[in-house]
Protein backbone atom coordinates (compact mmCIF):
# COMPACT_ATOMS: atom_id res chain seq x y z
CA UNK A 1 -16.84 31.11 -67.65
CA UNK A 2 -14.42 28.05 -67.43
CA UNK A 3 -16.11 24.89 -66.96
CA UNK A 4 -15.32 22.59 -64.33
CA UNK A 5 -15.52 18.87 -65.55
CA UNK A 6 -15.09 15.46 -63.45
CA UNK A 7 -14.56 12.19 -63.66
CA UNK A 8 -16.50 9.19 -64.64
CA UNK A 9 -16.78 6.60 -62.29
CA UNK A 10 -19.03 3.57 -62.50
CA UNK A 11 -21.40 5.49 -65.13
CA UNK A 12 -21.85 8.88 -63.35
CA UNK A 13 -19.66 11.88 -63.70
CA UNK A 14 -18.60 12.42 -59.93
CA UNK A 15 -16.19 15.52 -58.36
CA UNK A 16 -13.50 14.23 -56.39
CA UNK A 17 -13.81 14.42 -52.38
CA UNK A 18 -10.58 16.72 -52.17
CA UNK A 19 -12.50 19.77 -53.63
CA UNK A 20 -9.39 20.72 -55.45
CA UNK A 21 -9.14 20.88 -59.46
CA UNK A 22 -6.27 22.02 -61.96
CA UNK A 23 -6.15 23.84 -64.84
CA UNK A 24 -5.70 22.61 -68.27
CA UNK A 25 -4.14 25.54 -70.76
CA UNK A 26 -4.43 26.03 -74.24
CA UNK A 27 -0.23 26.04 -75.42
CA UNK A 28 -0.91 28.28 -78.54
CA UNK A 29 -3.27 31.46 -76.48
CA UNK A 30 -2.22 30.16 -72.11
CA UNK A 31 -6.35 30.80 -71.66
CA UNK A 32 -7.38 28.48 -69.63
CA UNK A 33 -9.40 25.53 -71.15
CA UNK A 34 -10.74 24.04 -67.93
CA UNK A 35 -10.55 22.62 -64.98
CA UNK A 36 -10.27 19.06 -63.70
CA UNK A 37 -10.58 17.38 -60.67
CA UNK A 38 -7.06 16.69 -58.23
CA UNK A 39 -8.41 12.97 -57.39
CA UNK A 40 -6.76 11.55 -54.09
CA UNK A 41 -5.40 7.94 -53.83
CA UNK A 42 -8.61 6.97 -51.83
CA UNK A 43 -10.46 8.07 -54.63
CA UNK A 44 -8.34 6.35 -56.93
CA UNK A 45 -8.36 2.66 -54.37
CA UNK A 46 -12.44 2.90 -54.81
CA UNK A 47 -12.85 3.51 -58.84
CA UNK A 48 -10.41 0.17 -59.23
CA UNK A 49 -12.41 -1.62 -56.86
CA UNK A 50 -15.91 -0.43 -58.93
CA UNK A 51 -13.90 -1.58 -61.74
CA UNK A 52 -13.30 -5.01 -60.03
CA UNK A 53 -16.79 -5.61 -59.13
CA UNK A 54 -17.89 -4.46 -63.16
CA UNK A 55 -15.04 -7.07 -64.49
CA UNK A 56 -17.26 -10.62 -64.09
CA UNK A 57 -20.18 -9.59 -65.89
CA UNK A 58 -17.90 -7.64 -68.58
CA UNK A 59 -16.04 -11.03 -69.24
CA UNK A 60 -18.59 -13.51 -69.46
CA UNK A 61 -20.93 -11.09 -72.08
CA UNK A 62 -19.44 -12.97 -75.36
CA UNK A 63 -17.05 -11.23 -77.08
CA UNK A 64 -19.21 -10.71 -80.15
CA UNK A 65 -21.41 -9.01 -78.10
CA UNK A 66 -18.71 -6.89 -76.96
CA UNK A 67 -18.04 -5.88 -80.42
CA UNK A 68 -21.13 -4.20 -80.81
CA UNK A 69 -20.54 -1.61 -77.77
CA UNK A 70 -17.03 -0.40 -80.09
CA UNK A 71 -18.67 -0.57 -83.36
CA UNK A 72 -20.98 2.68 -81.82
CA UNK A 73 -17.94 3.98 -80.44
CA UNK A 74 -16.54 4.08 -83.73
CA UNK A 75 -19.59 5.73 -85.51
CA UNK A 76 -19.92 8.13 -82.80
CA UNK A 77 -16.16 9.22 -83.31
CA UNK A 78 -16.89 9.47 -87.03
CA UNK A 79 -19.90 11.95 -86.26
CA UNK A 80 -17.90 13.79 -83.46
CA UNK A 81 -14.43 13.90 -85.52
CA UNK A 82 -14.39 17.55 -86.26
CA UNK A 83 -15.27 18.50 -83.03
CA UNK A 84 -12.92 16.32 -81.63
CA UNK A 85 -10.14 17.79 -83.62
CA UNK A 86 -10.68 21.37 -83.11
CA UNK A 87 -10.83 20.70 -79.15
CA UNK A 88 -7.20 18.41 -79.45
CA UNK A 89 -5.74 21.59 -81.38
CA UNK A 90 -7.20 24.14 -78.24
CA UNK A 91 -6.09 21.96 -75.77
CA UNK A 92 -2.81 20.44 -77.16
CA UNK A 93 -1.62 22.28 -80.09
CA UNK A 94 -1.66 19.88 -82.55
CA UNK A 95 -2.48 21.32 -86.23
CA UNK A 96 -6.35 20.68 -87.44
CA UNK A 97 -5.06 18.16 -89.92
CA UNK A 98 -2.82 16.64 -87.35
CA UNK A 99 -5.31 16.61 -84.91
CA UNK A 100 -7.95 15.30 -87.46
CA UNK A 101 -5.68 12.20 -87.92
CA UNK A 102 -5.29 11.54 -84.42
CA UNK A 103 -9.37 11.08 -83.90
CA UNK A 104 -9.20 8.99 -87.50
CA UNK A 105 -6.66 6.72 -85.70
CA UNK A 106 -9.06 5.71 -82.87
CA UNK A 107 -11.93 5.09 -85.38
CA UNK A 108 -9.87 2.52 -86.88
CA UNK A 109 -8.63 0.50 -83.90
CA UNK A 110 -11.82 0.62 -82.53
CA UNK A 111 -13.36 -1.09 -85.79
CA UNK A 112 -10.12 -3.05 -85.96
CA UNK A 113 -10.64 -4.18 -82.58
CA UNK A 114 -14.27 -4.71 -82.90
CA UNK A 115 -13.71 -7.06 -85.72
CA UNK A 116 -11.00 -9.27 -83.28
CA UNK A 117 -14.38 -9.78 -80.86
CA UNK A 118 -15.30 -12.79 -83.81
CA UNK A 119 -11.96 -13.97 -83.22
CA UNK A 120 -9.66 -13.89 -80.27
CA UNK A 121 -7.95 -16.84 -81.26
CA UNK A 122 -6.58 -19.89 -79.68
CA UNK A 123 -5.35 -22.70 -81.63
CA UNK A 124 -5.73 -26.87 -81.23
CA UNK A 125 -2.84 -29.06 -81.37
CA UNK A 126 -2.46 -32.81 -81.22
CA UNK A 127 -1.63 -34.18 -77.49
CA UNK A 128 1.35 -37.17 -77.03
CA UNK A 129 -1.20 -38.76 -75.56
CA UNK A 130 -4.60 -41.08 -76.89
CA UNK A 131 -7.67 -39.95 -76.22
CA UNK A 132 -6.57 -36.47 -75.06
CA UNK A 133 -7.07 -33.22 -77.13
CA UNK A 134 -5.29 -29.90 -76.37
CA UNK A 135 -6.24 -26.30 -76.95
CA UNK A 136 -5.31 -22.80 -76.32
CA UNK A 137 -8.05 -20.15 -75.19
CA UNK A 138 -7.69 -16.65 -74.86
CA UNK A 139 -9.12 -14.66 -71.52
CA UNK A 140 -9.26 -11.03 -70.27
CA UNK A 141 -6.73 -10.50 -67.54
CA UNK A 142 -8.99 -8.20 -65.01
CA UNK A 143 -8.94 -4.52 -64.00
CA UNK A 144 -6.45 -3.03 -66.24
CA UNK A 145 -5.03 0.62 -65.56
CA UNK A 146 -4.22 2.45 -68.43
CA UNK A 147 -1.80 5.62 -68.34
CA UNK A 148 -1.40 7.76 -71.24
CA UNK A 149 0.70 10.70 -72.85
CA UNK A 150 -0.74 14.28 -74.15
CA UNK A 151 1.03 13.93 -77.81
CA UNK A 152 -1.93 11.75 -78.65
CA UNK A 153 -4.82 12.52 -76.43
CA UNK A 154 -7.44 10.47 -78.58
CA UNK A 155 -5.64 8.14 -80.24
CA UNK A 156 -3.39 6.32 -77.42
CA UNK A 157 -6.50 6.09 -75.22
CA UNK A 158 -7.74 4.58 -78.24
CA UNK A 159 -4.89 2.26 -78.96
CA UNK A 160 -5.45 1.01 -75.33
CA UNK A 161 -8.66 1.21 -74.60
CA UNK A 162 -10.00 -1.00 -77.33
CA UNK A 163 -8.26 -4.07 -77.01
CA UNK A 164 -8.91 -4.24 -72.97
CA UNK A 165 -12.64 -3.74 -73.55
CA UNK A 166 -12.73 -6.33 -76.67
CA UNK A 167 -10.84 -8.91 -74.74
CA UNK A 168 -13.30 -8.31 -71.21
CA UNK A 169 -11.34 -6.33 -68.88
CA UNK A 170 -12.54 -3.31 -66.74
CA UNK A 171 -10.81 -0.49 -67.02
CA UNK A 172 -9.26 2.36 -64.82
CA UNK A 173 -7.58 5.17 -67.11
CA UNK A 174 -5.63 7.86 -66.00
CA UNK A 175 -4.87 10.41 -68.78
CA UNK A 176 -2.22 13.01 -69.01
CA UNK A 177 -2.76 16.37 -66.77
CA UNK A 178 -1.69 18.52 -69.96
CA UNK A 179 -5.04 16.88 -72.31
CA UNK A 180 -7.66 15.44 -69.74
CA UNK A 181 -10.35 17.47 -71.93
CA UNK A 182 -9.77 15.24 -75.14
CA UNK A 183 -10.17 12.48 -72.39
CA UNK A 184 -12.88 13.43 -70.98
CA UNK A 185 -14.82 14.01 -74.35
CA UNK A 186 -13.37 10.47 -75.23
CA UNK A 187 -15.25 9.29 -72.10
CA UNK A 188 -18.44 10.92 -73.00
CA UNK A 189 -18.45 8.95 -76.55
CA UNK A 190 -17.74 5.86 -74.39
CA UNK A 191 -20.77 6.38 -72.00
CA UNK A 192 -22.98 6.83 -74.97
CA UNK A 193 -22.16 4.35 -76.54
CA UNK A 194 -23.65 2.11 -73.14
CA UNK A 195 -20.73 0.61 -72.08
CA UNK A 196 -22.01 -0.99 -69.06
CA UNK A 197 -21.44 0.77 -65.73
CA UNK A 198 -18.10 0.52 -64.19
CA UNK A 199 -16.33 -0.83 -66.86
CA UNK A 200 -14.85 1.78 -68.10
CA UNK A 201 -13.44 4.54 -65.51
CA UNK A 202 -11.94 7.57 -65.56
CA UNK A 203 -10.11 9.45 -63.42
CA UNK A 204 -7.87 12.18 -63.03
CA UNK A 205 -5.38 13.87 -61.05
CA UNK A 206 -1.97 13.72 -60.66
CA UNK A 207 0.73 11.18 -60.94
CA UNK A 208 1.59 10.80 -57.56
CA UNK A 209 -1.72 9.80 -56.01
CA UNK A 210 -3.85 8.73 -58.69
CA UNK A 211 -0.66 7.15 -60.97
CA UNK A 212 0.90 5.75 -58.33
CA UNK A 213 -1.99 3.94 -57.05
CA UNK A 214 -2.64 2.43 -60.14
CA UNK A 215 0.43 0.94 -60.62
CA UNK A 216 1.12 -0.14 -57.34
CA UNK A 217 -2.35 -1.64 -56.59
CA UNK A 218 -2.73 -5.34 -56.09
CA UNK A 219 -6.07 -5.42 -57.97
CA UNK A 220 -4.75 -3.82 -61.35
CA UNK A 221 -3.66 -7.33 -62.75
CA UNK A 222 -2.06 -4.82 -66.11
CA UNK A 223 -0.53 -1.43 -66.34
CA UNK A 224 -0.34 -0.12 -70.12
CA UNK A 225 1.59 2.49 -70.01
CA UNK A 226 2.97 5.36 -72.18
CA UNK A 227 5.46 8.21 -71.46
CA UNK A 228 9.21 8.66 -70.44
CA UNK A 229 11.73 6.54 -69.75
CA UNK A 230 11.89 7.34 -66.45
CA UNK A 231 8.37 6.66 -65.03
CA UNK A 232 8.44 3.86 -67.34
CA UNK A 233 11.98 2.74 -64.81
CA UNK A 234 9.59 3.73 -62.01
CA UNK A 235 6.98 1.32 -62.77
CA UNK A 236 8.49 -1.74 -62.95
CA UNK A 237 9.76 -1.03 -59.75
CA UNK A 238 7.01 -0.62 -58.47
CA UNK A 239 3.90 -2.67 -60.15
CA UNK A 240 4.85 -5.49 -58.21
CA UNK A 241 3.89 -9.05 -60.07
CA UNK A 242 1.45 -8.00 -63.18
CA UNK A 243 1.41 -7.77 -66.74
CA UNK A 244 3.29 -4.57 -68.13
CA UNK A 245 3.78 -2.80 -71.37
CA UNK A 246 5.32 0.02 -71.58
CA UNK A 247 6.01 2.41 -74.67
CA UNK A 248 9.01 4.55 -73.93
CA UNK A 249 11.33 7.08 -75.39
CA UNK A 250 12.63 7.20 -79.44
CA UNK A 251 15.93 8.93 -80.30
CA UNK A 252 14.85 7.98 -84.33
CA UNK A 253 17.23 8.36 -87.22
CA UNK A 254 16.70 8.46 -91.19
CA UNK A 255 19.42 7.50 -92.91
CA UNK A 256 19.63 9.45 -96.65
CA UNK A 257 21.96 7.14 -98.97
CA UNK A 258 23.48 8.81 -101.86
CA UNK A 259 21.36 7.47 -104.17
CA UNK A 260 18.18 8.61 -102.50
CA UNK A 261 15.05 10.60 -104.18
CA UNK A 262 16.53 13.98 -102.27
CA UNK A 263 13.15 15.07 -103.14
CA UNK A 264 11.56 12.87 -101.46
CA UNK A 265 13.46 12.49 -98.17
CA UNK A 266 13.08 15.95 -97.71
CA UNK A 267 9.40 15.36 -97.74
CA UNK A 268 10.24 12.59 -95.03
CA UNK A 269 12.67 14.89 -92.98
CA UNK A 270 10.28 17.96 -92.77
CA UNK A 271 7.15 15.43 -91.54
CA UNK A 272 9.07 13.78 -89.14
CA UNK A 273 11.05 16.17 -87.47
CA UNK A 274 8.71 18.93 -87.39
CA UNK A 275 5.25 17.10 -87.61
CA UNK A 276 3.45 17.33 -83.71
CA UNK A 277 6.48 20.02 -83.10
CA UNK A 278 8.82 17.53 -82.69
CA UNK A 279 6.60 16.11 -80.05
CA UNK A 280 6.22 12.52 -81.15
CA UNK A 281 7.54 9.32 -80.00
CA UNK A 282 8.84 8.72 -83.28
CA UNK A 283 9.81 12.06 -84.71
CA UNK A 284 12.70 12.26 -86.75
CA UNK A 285 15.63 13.82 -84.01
CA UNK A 286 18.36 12.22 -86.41
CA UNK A 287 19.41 12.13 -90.12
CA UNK A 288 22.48 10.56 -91.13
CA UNK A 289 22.96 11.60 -94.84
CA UNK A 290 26.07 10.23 -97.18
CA UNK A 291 29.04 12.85 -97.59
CA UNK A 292 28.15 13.08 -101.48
CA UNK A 293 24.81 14.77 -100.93
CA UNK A 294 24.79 16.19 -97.81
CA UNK A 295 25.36 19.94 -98.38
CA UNK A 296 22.57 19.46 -101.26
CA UNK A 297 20.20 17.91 -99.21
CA UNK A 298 20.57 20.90 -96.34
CA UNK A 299 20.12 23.52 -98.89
CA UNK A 300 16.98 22.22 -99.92
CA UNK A 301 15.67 21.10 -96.31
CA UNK A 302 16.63 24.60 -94.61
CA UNK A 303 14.82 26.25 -97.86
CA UNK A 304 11.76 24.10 -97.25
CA UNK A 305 11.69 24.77 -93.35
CA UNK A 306 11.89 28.55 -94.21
CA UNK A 307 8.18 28.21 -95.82
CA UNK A 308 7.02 26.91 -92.65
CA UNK A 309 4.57 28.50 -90.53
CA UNK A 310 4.43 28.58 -86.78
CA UNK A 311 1.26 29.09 -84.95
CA UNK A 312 -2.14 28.50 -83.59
CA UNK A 313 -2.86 25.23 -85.14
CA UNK A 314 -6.13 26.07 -87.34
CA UNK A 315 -3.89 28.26 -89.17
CA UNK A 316 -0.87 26.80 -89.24
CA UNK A 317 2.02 24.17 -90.19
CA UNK A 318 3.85 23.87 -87.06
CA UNK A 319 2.14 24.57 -83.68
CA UNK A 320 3.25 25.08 -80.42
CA UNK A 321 5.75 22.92 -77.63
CA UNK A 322 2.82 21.44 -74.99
CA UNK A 323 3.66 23.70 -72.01
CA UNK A 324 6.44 26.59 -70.87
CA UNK A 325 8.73 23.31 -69.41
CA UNK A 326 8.78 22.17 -73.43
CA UNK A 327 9.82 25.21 -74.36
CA UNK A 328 12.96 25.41 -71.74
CA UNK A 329 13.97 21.83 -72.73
CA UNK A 330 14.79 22.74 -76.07
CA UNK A 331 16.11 25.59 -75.51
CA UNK A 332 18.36 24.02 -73.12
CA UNK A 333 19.02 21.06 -75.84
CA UNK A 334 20.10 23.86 -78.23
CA UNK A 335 22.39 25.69 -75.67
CA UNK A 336 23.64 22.25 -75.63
CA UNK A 337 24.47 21.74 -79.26
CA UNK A 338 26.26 25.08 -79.84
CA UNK A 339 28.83 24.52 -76.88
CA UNK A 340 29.02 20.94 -78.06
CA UNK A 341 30.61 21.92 -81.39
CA UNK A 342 27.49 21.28 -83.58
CA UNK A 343 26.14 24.27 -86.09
CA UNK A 344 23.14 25.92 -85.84
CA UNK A 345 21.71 26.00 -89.46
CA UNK A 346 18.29 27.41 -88.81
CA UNK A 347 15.98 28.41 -86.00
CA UNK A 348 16.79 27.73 -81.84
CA UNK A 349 14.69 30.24 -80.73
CA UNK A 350 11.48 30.22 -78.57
CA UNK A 351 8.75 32.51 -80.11
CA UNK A 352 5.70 34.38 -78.59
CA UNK A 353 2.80 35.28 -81.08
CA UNK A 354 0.92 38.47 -79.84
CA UNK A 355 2.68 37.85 -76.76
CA UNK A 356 1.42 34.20 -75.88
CA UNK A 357 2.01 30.78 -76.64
CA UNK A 358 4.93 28.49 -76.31
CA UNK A 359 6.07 28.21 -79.54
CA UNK A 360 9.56 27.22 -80.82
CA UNK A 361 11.05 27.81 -84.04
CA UNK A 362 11.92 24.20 -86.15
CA UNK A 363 15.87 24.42 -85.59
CA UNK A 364 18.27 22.36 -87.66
CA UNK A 365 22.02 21.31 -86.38
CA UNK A 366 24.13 20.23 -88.81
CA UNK A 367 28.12 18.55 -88.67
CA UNK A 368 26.99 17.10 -85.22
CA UNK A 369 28.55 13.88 -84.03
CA UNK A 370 27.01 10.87 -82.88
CA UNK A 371 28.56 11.27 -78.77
CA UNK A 372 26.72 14.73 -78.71
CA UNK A 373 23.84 15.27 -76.50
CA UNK A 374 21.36 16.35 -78.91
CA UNK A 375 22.46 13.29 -80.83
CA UNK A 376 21.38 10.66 -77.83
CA UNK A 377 18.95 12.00 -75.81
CA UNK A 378 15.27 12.37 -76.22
CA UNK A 379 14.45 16.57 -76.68
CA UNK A 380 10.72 16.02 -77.41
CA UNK A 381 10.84 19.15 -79.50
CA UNK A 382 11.73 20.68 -83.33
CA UNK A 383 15.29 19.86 -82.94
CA UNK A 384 17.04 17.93 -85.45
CA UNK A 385 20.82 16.70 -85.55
CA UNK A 386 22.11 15.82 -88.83
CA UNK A 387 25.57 13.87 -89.11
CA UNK A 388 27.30 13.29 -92.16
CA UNK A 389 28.68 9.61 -93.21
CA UNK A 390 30.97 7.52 -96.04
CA UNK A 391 29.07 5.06 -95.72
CA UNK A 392 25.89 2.66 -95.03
CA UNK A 393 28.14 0.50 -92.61
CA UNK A 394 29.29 3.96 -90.96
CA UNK A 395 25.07 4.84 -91.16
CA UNK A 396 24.55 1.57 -89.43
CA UNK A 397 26.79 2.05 -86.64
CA UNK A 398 25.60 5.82 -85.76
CA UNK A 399 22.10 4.89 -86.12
CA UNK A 400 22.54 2.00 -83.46
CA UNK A 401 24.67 4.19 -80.97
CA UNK A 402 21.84 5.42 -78.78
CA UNK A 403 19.84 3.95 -75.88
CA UNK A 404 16.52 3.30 -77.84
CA UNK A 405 15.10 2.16 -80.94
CA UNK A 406 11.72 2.85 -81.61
CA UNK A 407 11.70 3.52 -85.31
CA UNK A 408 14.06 4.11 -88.18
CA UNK A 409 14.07 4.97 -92.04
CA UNK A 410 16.13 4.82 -95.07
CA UNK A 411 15.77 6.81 -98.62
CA UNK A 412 17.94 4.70 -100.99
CA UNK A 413 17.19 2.73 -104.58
CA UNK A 414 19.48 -0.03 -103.39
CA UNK A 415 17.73 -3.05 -102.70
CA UNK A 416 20.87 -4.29 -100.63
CA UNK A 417 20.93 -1.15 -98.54
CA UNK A 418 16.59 -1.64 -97.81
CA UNK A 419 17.07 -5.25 -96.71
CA UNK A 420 20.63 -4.48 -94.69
CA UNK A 421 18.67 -1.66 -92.98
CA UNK A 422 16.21 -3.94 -92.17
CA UNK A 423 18.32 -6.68 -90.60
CA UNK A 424 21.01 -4.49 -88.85
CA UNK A 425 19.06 -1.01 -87.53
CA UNK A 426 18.06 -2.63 -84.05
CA UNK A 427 14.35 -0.73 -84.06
CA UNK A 428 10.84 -1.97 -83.52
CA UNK A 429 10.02 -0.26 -86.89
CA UNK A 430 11.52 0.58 -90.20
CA UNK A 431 10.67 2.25 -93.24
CA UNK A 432 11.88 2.34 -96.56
CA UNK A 433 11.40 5.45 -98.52
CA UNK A 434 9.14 6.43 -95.79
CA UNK A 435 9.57 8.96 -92.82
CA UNK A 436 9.94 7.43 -89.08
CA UNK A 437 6.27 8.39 -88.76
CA UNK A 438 3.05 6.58 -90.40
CA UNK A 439 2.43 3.46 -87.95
CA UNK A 440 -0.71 1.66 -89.55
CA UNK A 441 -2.93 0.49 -86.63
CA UNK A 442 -3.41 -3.23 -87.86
CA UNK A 443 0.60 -3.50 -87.46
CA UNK A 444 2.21 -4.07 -84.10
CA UNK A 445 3.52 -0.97 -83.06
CA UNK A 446 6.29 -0.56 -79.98
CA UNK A 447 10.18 -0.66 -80.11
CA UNK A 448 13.42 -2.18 -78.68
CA UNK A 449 16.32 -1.74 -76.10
CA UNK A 450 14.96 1.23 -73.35
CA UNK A 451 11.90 2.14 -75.57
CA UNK A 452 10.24 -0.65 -73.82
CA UNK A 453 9.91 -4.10 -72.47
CA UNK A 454 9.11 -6.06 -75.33
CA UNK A 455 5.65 -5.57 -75.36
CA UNK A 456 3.51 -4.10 -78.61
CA UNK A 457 0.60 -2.25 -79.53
CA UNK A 458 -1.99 -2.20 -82.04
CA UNK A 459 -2.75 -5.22 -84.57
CA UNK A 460 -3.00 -8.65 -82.81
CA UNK A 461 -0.55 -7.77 -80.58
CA UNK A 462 -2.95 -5.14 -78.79
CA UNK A 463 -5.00 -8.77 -78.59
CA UNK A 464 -2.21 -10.53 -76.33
CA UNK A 465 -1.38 -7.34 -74.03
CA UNK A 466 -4.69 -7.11 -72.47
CA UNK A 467 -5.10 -11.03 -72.77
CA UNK A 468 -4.07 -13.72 -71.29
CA UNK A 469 -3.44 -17.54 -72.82
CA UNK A 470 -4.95 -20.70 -70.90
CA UNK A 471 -3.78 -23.78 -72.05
CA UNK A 472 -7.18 -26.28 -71.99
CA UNK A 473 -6.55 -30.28 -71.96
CA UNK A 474 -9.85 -32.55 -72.72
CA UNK A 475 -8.80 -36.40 -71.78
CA UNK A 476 -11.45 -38.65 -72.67
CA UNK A 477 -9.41 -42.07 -72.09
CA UNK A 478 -11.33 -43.33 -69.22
CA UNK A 479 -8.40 -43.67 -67.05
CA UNK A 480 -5.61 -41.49 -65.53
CA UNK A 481 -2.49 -40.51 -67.99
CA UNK A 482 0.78 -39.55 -67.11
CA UNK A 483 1.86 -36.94 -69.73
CA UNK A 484 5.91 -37.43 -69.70
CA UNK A 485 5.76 -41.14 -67.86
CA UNK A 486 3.13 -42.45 -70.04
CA UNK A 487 4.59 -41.58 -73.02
CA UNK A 488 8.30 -41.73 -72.26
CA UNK A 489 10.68 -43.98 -73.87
């Protein structure tokens, strides 16, 4: 029997009016894991406006209060994080110990995020003015509408979710059509936890009705949004006036110096191309390695990614592509490649095990160039490009030659090369000795040029997306001042 779930709107669990569902496959087995409801944009109009109506009361309970509501979240994910994991490696692929990190990473921001309720700080500042004191507050911004990937089907919810409800929004979430079970599951921890009644909504469906809606809707006052490039284009186009953040695409590079631990940045290579399948926003696509080691350091990588085993992800190291489009895509990318000129070291095959699954094998170009296709744009699968260089300023250039910047690395035991990479690789993040993956949840998280608008996740920065800042003035002269005239010279 496949079990038909539905969404949770304003504290019950409610099929949508269209009496239609979809079907939610497991990548590794295609059995069907369940099936969801196809919500309409009506639907979708009437969950924001229960959100609306939830938002006063969710704003003026004091944020301390607040806290307490994520602080059971978090021990509820703690007591449900095995269970959590083995459904997020049935429904998206991900490897058990993979999977297991992405529940660990919502425990943490929502105790992270908990801990901001005794803060959300605004500061006090001297006016120009006698008798006059100035301050800055810090208040929720409304209904928020949150729109997330399947890479991450607990943690990204997560990352978003627990800064909206710390800082005293109501929330409308719409996650990905590929993972709506680890939503769902998500949402059950939520409504145990008591979150009051309409604060927290979920629905699902597709993007055009219920994704649409929420972006284009006048009372959605923020859209947090993660995904592609593209529908990240289409939103601002579309949101009208209201606070955005969008995380977009990565095309990420290490950069292997030839002074690096080879050791070591093999370690970093195999983890971050090949980690999630490829299928990360900041998996490794690119590694730029000096002339003087690179032959040594492909030896050893294509010898490591040999050992690697593909598979259903409770037995496994690598698992399998999200769907049968995933699959195409790199297949496509690695058509690409070969006509481009690059060579095919290792792998480029899709793979069926006992006749199922969409499974690809971790491929390695090497002696590609920087203009090349595989090089620039996002594959979203276990395709890596690695280019050969004379030199950092060479590495610096190549690393910078592609539309986005998420994250970067570098393996060197130069000091000058660390702080150069720093300064010069235009990237939201940068390791040193590090793979492109590992982002810490009390650190703002989010990247430059078309991987998004500016905006950041995670850490205090999570704070000041679903937040806004009122500026307060207290004048206790007696009489009217001019701020400007008053004071001018």
């Amino acid at each position: 029997m496949v079990t038909t779930y539905k969404n949770y709107i304003n504290g019950n669990w409610i099929s949508s009016k269209s009496g239609k569902t979809f079907e939610s496959l497991n990548p590794a087995t295609e059995q069907v894991v369940g099936k969801f409801q196809k919500s309409t944009r009506d639907e979708t109009k009437k969950v924001i406006q229960t959100a609306k109506k939830a938002f006063p009361n969710w704003r003026d309970t004091p944020a301390p209060q607040r806290a307490k509501y994520l602080y059971k979240i978090k021990e509820l994910l703690i007591k449900n994080k095995e269970k959590l994991a083995k459904i997020e490696v049935e429904e998206m692929g991900k490897v058990i110990t993979e999977a297991r990190g992405d529940v660990q990473e919502a425990i943490d921001i929502f105790d992270y995020m908990a801990g901001e309720g005794r803060r959300l700080l605004g500061y006090t500042t001297k006016s120009e003015l006698p008798n006059k004191f100035a301050m800055t507050v810090r208040n929720p911004v409304g209904v928020v509408g949150l729109i997330t990937p399947w890479n991450f089907p607990i943690a990204i919810p997560a990352w978003k979710i627990a800064p909206a409800l710390i800082c005293g929004n109501s929330i409308v979430f719409k996650p990905s059509s590929d993972t709506p079970l680890c939503a769902i599951e998500l949402a059950k921890i939520i409504e145990q936890a008591g979150v009051p009644k309409g604060v927290f909504n979920l629905i699902t469906g597709g993007g055009r009705e219920v994704g649409d809606e929420i972006i284009r809707n006048n009372e959605t006052l923020a859209i947090s949004f993660t995904g592609s490039e593209a529908t990240g284009q289409y939103l601002v186009k579309n949101a009208g006036i209201k606070k955005v953040g969008l995380e977009l695409g990565g095309k990420n590079v290490i950069i292997i110096m030839e002074d690096a631990n080879l050791e070591l940045a093999v370690d970093g290579v195999l983890w971050g191309a090949f980690g999630t399948t490829g299928q990360r926003c900041t998996a490794s696509s690119r590694v730029i390695v000096h002339d003087k080691v690179k032959n040594k350091f492909e030896k050893m990588l294509v010898q490591r990614v040999k050992k690697l085993k593909l598979g259903y992800g409770m037995k496994a190291d690598v698992g399998p592509l999200i769907n049968k489009a995933a699959v195409e895509k790199s297949a496509k990318y690695v058509a690409t490649g070969k006509r481009e000129g690059a060579k095919l070291l290792y792998g480029g095959k899709p793979v069926k095990i006992k006749g199922k699954g969409y499974f690809f094998e971790p491929t390695i170009f090497t002696n590609a160039l920087s203009k090349m296709k595989i090089c620039q744009e996002e594959i979203f699968g276990p395709v890596l490009s690695i280019m050969g260089v004379k030199n950092f300023e060479e590495a610096v250039k190549i690393a910078n030659g592609v539309e986005y910047g998420l994250s970067s690395a570098i393996y060197t035991e130069n000091m000058k090369y660390a702080f150069r990479a720093i300064n010069e690789v235009e990237t939201g993040l940068t390791y040193i000795n590090s793979s492109t993956i590992g982002a810490e949840i009390h650190l703002p998280f989010g990247g430059v040029k078309k991987t998004g608008n500016g905006t950041r996740e995670a850490g205090i920065e999570g704070i000041h997306e679903f937040s806004e800042t009122k500026t307060v003035y207290f004048d206790y002269s007696g009489k009217l001042q001019k701020a400007q005239i008053d004071n001018g010279e």
